[in-house]
PDB file of N, CA and C in Angstrom:
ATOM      1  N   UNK A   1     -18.647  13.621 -26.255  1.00  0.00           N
ATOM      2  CA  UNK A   1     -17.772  14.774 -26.334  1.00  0.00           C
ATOM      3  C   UNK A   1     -18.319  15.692 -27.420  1.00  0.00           C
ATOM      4  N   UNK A   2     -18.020  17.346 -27.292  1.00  0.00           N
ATOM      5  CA  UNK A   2     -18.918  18.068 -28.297  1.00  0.00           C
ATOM      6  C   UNK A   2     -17.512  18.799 -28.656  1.00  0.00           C
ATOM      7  N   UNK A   3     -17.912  19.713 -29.588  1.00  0.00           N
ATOM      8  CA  UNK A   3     -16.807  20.708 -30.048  1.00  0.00           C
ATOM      9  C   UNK A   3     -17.151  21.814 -29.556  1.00  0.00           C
ATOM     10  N   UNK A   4     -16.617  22.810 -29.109  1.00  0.00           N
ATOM     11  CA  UNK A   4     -17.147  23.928 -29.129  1.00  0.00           C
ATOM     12  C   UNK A   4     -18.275  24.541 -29.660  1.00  0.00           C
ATOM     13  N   UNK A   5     -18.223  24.163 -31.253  1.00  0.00           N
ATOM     14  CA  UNK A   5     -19.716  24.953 -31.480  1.00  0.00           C
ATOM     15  C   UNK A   5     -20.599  24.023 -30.728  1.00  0.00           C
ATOM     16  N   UNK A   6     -20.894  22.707 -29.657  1.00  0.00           N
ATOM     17  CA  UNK A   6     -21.630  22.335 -29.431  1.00  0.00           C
ATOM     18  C   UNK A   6     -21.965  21.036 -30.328  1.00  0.00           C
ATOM     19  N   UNK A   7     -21.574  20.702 -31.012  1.00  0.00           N
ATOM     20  CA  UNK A   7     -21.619  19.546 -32.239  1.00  0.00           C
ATOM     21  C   UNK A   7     -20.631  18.282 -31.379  1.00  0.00           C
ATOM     22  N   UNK A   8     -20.768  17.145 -31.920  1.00  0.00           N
ATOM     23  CA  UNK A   8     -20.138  16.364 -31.586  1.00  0.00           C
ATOM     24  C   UNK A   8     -19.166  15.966 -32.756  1.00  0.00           C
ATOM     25  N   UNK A   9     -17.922  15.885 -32.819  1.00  0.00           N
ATOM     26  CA  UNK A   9     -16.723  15.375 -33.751  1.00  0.00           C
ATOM     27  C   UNK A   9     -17.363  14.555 -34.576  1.00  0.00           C
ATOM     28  N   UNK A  10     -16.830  14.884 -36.016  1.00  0.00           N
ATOM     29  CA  UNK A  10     -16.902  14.017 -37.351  1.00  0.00           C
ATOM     30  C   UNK A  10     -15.784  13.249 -36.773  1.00  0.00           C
ATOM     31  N   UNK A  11     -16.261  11.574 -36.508  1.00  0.00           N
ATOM     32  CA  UNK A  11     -15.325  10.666 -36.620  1.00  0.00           C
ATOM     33  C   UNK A  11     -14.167  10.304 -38.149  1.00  0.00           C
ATOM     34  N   UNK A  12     -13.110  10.019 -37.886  1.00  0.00           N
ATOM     35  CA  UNK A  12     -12.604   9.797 -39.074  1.00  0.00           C
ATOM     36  C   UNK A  12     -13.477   8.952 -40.047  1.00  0.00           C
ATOM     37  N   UNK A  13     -12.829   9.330 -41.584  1.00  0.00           N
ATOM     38  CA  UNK A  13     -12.950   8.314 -42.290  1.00  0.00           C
ATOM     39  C   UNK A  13     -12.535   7.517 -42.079  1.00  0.00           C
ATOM     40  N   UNK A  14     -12.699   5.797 -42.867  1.00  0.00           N
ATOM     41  CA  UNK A  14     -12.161   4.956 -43.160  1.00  0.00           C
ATOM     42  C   UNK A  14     -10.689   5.018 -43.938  1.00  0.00           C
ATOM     43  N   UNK A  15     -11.198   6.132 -44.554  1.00  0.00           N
ATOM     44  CA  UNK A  15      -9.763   6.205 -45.944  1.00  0.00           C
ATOM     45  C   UNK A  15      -8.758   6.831 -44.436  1.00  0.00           C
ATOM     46  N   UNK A  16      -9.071   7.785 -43.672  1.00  0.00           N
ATOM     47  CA  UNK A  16      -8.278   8.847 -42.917  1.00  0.00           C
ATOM     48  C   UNK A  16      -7.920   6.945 -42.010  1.00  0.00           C
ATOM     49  N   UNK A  17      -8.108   6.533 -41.486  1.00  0.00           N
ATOM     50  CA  UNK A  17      -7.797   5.429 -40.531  1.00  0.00           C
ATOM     51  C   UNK A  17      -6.984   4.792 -41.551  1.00  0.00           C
ATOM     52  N   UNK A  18      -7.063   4.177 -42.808  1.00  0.00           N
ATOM     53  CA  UNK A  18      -6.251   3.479 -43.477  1.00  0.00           C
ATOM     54  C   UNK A  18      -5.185   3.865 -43.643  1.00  0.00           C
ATOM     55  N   UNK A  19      -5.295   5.473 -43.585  1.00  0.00           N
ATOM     56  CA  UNK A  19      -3.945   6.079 -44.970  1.00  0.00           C
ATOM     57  C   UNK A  19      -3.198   6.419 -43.435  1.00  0.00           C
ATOM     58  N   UNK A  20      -3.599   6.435 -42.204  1.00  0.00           N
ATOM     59  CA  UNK A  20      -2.807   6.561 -41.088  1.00  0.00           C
ATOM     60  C   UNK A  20      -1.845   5.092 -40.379  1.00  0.00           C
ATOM     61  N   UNK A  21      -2.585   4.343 -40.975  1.00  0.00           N
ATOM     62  CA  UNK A  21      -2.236   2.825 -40.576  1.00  0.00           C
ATOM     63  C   UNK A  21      -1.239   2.325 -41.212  1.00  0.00           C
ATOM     64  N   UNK A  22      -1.104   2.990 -42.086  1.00  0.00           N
ATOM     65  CA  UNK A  22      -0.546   2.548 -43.213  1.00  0.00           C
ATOM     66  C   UNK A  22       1.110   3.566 -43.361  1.00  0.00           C
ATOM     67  N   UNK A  23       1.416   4.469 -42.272  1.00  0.00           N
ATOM     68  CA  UNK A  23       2.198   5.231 -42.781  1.00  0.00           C
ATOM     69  C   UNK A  23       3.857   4.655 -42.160  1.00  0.00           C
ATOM     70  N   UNK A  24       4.564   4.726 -42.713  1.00  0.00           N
ATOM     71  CA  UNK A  24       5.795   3.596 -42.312  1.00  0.00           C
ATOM     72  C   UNK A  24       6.988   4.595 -41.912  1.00  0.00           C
ATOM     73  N   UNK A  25       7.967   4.231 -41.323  1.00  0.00           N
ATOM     74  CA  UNK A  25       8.968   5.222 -40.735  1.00  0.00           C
ATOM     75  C   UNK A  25       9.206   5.908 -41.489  1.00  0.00           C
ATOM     76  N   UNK A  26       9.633   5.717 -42.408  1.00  0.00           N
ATOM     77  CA  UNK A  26      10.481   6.460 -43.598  1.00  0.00           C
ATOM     78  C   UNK A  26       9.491   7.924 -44.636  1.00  0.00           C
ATOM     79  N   UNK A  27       7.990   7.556 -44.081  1.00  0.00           N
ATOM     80  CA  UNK A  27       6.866   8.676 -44.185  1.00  0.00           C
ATOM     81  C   UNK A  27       7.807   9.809 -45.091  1.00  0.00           C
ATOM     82  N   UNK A  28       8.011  10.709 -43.106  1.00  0.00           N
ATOM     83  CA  UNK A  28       8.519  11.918 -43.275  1.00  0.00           C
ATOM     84  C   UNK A  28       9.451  12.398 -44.489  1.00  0.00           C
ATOM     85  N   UNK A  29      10.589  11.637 -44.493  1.00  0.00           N
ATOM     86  CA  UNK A  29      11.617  11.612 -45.565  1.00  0.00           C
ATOM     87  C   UNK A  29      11.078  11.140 -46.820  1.00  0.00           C
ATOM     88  N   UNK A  30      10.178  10.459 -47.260  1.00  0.00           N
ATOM     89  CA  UNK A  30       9.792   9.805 -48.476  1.00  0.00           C
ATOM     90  C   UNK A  30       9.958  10.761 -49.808  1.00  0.00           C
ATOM     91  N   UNK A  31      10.057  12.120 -50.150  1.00  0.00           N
ATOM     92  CA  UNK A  31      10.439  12.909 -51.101  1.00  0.00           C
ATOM     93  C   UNK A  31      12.271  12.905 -51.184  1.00  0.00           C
ATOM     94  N   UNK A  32      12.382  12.510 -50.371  1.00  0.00           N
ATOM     95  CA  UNK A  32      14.440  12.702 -49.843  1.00  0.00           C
ATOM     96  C   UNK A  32      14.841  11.089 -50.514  1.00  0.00           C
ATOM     97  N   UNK A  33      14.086  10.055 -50.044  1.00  0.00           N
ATOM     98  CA  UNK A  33      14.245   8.696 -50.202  1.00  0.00           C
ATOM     99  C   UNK A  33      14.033   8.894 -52.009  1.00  0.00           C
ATOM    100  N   UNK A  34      12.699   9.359 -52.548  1.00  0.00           N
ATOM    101  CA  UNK A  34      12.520   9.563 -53.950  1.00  0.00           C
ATOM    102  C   UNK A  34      13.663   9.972 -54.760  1.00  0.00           C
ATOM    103  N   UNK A  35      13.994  11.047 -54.444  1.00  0.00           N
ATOM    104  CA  UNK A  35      15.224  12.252 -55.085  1.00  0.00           C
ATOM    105  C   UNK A  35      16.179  10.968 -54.991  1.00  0.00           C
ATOM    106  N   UNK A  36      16.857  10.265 -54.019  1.00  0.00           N
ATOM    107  CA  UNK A  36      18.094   9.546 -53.675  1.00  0.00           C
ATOM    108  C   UNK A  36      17.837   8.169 -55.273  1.00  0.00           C
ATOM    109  N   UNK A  37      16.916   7.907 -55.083  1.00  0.00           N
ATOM    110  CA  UNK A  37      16.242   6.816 -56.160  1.00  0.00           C
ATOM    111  C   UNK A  37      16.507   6.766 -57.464  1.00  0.00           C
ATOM    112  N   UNK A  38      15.381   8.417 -57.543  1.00  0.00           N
ATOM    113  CA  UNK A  38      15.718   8.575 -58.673  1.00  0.00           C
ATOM    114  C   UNK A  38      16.981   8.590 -59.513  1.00  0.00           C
ATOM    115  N   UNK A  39      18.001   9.682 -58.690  1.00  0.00           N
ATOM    116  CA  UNK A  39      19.279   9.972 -58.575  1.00  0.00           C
ATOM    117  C   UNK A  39      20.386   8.276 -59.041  1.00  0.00           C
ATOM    118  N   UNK A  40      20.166   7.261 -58.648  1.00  0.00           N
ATOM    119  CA  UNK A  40      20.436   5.552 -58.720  1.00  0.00           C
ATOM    120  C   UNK A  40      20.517   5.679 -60.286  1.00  0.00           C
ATOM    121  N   UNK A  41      18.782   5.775 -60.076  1.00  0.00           N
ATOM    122  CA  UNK A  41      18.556   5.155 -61.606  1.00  0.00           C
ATOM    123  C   UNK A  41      19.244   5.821 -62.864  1.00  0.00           C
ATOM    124  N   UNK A  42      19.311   7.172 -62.411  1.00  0.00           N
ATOM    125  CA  UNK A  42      20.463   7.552 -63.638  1.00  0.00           C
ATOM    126  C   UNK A  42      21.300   7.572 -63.929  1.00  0.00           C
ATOM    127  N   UNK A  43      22.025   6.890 -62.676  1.00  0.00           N
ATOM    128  CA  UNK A  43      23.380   5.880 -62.631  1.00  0.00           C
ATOM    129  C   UNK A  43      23.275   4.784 -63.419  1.00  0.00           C
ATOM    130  N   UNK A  44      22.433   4.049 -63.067  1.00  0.00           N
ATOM    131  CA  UNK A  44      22.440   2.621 -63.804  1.00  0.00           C
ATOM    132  C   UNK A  44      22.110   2.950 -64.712  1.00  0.00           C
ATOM    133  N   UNK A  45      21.160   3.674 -65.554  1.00  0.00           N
ATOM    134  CA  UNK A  45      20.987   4.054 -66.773  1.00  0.00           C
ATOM    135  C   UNK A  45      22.593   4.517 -67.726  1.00  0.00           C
ATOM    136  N   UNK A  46      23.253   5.212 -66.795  1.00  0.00           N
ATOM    137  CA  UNK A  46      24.873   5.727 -66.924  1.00  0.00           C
ATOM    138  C   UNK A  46      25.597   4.476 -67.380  1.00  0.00           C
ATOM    139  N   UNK A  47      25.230   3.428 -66.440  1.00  0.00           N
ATOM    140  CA  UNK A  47      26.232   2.189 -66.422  1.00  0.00           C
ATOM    141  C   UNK A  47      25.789   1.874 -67.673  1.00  0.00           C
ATOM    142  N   UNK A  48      24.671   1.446 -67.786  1.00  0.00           N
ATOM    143  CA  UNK A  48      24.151   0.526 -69.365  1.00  0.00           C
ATOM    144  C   UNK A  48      24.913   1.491 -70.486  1.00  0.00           C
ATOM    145  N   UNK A  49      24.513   2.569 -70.332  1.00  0.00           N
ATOM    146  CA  UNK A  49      25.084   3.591 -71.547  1.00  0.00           C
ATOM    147  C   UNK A  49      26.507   3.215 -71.298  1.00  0.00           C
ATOM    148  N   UNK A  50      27.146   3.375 -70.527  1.00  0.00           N
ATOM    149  CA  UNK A  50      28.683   2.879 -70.715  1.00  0.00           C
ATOM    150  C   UNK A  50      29.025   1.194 -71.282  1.00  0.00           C
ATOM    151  N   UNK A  51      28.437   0.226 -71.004  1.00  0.00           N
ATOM    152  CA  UNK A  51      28.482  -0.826 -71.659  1.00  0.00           C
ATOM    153  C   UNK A  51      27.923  -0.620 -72.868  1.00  0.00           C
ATOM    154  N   UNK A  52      27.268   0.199 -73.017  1.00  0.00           N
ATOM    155  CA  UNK A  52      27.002  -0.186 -74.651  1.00  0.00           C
ATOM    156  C   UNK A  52      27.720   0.651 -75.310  1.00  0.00           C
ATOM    157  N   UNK A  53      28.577   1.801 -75.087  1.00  0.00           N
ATOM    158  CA  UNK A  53      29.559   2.570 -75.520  1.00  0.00           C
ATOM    159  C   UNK A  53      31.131   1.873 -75.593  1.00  0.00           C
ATOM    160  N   UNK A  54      31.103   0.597 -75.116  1.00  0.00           N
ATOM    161  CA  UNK A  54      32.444  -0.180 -74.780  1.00  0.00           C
ATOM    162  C   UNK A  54      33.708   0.655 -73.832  1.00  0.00           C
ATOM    163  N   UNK A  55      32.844   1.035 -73.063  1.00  0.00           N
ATOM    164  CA  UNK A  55      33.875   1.876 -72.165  1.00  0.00           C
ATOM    165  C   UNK A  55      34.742   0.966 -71.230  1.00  0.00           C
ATOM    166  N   UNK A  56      35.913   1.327 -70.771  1.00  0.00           N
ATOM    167  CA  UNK A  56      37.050   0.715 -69.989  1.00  0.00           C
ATOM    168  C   UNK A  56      36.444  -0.216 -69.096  1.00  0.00           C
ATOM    169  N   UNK A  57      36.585  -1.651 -68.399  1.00  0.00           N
ATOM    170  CA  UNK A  57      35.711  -2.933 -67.602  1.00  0.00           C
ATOM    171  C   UNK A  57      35.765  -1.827 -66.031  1.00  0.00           C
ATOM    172  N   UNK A  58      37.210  -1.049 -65.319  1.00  0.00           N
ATOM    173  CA  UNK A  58      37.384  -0.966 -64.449  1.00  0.00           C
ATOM    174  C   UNK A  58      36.570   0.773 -64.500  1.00  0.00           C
ATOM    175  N   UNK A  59      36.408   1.110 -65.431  1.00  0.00           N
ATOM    176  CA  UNK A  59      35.139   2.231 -65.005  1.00  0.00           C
ATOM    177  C   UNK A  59      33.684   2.068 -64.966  1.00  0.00           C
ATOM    178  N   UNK A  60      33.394   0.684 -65.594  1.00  0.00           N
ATOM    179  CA  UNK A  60      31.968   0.491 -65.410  1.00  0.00           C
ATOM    180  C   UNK A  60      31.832  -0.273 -64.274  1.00  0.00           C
ATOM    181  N   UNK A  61      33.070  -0.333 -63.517  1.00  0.00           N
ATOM    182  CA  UNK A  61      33.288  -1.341 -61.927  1.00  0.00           C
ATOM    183  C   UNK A  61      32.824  -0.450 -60.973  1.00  0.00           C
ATOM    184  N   UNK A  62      33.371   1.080 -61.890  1.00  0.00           N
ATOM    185  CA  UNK A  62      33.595   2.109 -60.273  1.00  0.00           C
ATOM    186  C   UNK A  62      32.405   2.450 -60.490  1.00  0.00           C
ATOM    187  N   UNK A  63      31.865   2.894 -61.010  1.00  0.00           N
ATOM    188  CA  UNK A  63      30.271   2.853 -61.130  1.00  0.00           C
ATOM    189  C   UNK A  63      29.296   2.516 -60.735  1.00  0.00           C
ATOM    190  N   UNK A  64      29.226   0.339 -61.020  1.00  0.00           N
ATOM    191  CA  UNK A  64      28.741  -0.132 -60.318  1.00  0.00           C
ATOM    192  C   UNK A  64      28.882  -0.204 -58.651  1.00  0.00           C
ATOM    193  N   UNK A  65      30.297  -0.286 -58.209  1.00  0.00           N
ATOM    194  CA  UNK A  65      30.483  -0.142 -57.140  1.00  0.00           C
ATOM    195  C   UNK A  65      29.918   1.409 -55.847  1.00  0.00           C
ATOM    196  N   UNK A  66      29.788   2.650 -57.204  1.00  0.00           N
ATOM    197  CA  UNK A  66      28.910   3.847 -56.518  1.00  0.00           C
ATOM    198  C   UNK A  66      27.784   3.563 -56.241  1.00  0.00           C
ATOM    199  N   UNK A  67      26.766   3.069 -57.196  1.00  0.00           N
ATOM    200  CA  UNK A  67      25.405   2.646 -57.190  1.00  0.00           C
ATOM    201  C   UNK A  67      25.508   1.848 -55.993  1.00  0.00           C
ATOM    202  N   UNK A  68      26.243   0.436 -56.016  1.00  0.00           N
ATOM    203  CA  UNK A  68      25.365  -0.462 -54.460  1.00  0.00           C
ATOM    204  C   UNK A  68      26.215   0.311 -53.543  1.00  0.00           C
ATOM    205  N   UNK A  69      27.019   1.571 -53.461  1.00  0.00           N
ATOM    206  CA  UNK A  69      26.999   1.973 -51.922  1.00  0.00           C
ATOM    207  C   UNK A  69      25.588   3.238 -51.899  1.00  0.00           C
ATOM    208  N   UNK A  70      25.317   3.763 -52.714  1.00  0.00           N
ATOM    209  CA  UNK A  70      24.285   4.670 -52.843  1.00  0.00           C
ATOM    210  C   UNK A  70      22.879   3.573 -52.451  1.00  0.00           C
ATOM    211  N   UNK A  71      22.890   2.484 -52.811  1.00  0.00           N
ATOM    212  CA  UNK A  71      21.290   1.447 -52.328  1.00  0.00           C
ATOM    213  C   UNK A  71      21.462   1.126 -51.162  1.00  0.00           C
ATOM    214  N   UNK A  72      23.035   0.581 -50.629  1.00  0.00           N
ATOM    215  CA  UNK A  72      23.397   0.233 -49.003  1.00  0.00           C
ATOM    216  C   UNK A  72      23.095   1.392 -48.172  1.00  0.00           C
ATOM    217  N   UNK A  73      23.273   2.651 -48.464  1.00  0.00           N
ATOM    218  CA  UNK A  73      22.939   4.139 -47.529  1.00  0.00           C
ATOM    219  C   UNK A  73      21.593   3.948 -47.779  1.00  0.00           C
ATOM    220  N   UNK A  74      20.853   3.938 -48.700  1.00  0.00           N
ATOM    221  CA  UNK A  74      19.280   4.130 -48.553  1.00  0.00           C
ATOM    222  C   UNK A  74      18.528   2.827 -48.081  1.00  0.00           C
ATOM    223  N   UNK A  75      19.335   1.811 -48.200  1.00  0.00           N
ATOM    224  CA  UNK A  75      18.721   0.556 -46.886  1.00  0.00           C
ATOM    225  C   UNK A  75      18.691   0.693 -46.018  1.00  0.00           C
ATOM    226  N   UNK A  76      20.468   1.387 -45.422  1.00  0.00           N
ATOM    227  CA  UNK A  76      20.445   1.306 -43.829  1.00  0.00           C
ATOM    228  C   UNK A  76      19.572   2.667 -43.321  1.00  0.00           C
ATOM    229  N   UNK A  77      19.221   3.612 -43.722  1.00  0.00           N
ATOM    230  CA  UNK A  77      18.038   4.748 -43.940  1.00  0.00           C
ATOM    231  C   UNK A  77      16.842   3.854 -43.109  1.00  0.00           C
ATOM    232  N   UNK A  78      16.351   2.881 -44.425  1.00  0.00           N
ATOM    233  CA  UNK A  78      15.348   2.374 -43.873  1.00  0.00           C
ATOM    234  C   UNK A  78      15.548   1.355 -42.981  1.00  0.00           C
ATOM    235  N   UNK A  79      16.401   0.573 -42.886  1.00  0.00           N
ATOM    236  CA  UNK A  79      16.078   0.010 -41.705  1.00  0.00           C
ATOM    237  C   UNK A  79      16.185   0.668 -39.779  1.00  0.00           C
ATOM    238  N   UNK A  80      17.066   1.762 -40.183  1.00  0.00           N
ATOM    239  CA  UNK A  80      17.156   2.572 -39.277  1.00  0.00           C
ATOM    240  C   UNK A  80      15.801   3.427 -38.579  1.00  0.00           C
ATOM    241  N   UNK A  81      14.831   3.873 -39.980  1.00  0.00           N
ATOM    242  CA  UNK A  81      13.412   4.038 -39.581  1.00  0.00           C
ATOM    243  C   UNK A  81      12.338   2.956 -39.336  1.00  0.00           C
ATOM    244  N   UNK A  82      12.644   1.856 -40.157  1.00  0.00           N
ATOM    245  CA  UNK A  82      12.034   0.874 -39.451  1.00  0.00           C
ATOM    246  C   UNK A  82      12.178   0.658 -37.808  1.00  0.00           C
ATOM    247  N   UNK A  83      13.323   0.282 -37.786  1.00  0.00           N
ATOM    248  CA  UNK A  83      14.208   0.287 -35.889  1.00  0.00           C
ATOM    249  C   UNK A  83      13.115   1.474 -35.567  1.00  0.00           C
ATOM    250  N   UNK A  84      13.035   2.711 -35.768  1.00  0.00           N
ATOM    251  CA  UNK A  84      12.929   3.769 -34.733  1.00  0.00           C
ATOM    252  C   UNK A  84      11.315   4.007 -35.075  1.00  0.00           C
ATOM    253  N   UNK A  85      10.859   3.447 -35.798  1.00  0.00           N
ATOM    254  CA  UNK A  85       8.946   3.937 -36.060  1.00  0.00           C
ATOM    255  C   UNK A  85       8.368   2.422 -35.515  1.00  0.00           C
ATOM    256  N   UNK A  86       8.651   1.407 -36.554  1.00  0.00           N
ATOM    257  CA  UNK A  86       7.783  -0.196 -36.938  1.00  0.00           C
ATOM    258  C   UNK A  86       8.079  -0.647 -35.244  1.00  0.00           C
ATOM    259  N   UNK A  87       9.516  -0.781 -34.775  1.00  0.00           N
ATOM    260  CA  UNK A  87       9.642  -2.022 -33.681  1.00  0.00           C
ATOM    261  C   UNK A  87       9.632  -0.799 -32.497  1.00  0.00           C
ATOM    262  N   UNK A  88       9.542   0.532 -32.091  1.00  0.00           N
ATOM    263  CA  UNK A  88       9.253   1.255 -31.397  1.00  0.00           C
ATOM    264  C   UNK A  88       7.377   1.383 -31.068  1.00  0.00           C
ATOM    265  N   UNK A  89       7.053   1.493 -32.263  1.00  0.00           N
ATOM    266  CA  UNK A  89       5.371   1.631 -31.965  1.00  0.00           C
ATOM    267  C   UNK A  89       4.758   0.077 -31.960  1.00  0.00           C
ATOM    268  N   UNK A  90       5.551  -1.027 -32.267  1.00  0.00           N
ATOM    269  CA  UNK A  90       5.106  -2.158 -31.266  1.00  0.00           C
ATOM    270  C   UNK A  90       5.229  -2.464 -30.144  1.00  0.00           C
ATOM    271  N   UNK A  91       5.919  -1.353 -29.523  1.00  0.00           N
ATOM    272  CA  UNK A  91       6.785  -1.665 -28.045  1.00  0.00           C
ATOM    273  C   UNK A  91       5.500  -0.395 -27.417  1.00  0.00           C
ATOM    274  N   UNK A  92       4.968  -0.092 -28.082  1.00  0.00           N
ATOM    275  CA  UNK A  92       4.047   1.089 -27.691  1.00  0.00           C
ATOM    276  C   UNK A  92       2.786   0.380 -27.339  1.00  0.00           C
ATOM    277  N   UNK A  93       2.260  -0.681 -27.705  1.00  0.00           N
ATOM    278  CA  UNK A  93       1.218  -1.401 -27.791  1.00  0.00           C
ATOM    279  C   UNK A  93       0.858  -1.373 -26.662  1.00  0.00           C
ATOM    280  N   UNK A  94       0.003  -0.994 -26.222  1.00  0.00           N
ATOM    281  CA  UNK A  94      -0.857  -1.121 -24.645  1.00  0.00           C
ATOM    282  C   UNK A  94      -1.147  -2.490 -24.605  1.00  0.00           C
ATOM    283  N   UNK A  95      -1.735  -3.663 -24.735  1.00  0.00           N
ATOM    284  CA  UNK A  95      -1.658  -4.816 -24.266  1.00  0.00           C
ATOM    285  C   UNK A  95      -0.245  -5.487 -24.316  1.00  0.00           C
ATOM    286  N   UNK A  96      -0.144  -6.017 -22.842  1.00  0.00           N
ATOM    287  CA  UNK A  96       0.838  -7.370 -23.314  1.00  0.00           C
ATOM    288  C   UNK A  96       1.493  -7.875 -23.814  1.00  0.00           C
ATOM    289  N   UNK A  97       0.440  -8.411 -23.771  1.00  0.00           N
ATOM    290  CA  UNK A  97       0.390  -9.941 -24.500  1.00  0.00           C
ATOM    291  C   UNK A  97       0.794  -9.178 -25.847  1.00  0.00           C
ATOM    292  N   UNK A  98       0.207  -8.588 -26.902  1.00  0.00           N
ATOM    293  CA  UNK A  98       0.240  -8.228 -28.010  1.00  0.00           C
ATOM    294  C   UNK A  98       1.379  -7.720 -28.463  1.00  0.00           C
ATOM    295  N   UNK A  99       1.787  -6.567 -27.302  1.00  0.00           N
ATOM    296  CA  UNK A  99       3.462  -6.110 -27.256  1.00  0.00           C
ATOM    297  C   UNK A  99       4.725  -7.065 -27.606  1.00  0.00           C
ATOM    298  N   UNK A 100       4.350  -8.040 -26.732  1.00  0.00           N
ATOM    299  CA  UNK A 100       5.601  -8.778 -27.220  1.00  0.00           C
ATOM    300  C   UNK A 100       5.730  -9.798 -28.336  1.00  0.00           C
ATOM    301  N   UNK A 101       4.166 -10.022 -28.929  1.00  0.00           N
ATOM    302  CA  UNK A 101       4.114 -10.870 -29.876  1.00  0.00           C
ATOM    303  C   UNK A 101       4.317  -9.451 -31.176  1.00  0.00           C
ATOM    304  N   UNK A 102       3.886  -8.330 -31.188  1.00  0.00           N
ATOM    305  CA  UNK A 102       4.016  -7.272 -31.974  1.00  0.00           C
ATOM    306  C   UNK A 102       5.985  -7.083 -32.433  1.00  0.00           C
ATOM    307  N   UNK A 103       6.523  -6.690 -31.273  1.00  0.00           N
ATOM    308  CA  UNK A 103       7.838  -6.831 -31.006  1.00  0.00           C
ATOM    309  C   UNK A 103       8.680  -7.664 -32.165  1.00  0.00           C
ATOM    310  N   UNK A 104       8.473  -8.987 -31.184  1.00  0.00           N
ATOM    311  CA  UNK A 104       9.073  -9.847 -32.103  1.00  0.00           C
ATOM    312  C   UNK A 104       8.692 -10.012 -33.251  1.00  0.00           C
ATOM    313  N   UNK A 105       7.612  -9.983 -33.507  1.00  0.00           N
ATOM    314  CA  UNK A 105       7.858  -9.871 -35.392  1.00  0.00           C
ATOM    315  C   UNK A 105       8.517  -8.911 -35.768  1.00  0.00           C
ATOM    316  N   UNK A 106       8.225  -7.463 -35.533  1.00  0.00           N
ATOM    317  CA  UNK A 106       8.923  -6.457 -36.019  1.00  0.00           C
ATOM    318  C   UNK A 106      10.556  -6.522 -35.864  1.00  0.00           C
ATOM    319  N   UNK A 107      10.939  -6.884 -34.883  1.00  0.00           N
ATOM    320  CA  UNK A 107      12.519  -7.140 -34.540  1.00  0.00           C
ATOM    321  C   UNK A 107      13.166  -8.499 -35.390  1.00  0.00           C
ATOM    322  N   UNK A 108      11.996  -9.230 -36.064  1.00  0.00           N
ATOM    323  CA  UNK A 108      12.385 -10.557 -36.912  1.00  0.00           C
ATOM    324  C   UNK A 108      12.454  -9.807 -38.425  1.00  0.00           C
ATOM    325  N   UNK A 109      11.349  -9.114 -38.672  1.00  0.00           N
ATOM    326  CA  UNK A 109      11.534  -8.340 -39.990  1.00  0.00           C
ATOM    327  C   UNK A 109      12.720  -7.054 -40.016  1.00  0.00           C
ATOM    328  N   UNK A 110      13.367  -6.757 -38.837  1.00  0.00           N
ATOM    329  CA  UNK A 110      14.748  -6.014 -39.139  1.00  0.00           C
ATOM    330  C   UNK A 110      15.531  -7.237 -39.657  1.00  0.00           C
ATOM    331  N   UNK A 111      15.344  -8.385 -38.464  1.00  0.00           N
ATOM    332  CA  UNK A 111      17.087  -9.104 -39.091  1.00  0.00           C
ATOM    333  C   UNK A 111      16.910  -9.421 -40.149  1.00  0.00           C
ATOM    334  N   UNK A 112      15.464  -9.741 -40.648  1.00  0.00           N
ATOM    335  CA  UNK A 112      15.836 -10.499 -42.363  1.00  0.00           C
ATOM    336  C   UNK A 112      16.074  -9.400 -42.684  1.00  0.00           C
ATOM    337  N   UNK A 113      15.736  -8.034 -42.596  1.00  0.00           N
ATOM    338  CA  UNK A 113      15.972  -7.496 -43.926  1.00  0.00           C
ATOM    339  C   UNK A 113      17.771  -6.987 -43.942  1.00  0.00           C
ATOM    340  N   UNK A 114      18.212  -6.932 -42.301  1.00  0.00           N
ATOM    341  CA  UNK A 114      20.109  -6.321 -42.349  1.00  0.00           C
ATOM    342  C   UNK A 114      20.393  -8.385 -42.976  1.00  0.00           C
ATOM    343  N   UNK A 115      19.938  -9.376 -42.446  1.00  0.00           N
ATOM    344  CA  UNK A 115      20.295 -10.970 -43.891  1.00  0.00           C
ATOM    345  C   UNK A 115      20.420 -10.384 -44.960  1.00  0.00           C
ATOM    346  N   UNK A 116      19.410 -10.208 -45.349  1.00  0.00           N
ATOM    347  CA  UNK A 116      19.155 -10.360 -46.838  1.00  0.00           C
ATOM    348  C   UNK A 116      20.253  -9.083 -47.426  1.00  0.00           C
ATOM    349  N   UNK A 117      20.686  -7.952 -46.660  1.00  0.00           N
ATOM    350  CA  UNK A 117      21.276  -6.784 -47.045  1.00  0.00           C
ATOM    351  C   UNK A 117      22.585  -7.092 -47.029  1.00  0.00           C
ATOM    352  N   UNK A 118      23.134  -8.097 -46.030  1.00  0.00           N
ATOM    353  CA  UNK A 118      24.896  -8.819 -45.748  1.00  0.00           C
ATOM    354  C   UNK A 118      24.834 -10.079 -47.087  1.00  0.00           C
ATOM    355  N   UNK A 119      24.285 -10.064 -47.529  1.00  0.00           N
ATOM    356  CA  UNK A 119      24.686 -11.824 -48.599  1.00  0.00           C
ATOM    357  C   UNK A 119      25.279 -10.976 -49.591  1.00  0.00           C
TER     358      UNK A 119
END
């Protein structure tokens, strides 16, 4: 195959194949996922500063209790892009055989991770 000017295509890099292989549902959003993070941590930073200020037990509750619903929204985020990128583009797999062994792992690494998110 040539290009127009008559040349044949610079195949990718290695780095361009890696850094593509490598890109996970949550890609697109990953500056949105950051901001949400960051945003946590200056909660919990909030919380510590309130324990060490001896502030009221049932306001450093409501607090804590903002923070793990703010980490539960940015789990179910990702597992929701996991679901719709990771176990979608194994279902994409042109072989087989590979598809369904691809599949099921990916559909085994959702449930541990909604396990590990219910304990």
């Amino acid at each position: 195959m040539e290009t127009s000017e008559g040349r044949a295509p610079t195949p990718p890099s290695d780095e361009a194949i890696a850094e593509s292989a490598q890109q996970h549902g949550y890609t697109g959003d990953k500056d949105a996922y950051l901001r949400r993070l960051r945003r946590i941590e200056g909660q919990v930073r909030g919380i510590a500063r309130m324990v060490e200020e001896d502030k009221y037990c049932i306001d450093i509750l409501t607090q804590v209790a903002a923070v793990t619903k703010a980490l539960h929204a940015v789990s179910l985020g990702l597992v929701e892009e996991h679901i719709g990128h990771c176990v979608v583009g194994a279902a994409a797999e042109p072989d087989p055989d590979l598809r369904a062994e691809a599949i099921d792992i990916k559909v085994k690494e959702a449930a541990g991770a909604i396990g590990r998110l219910l304990r």
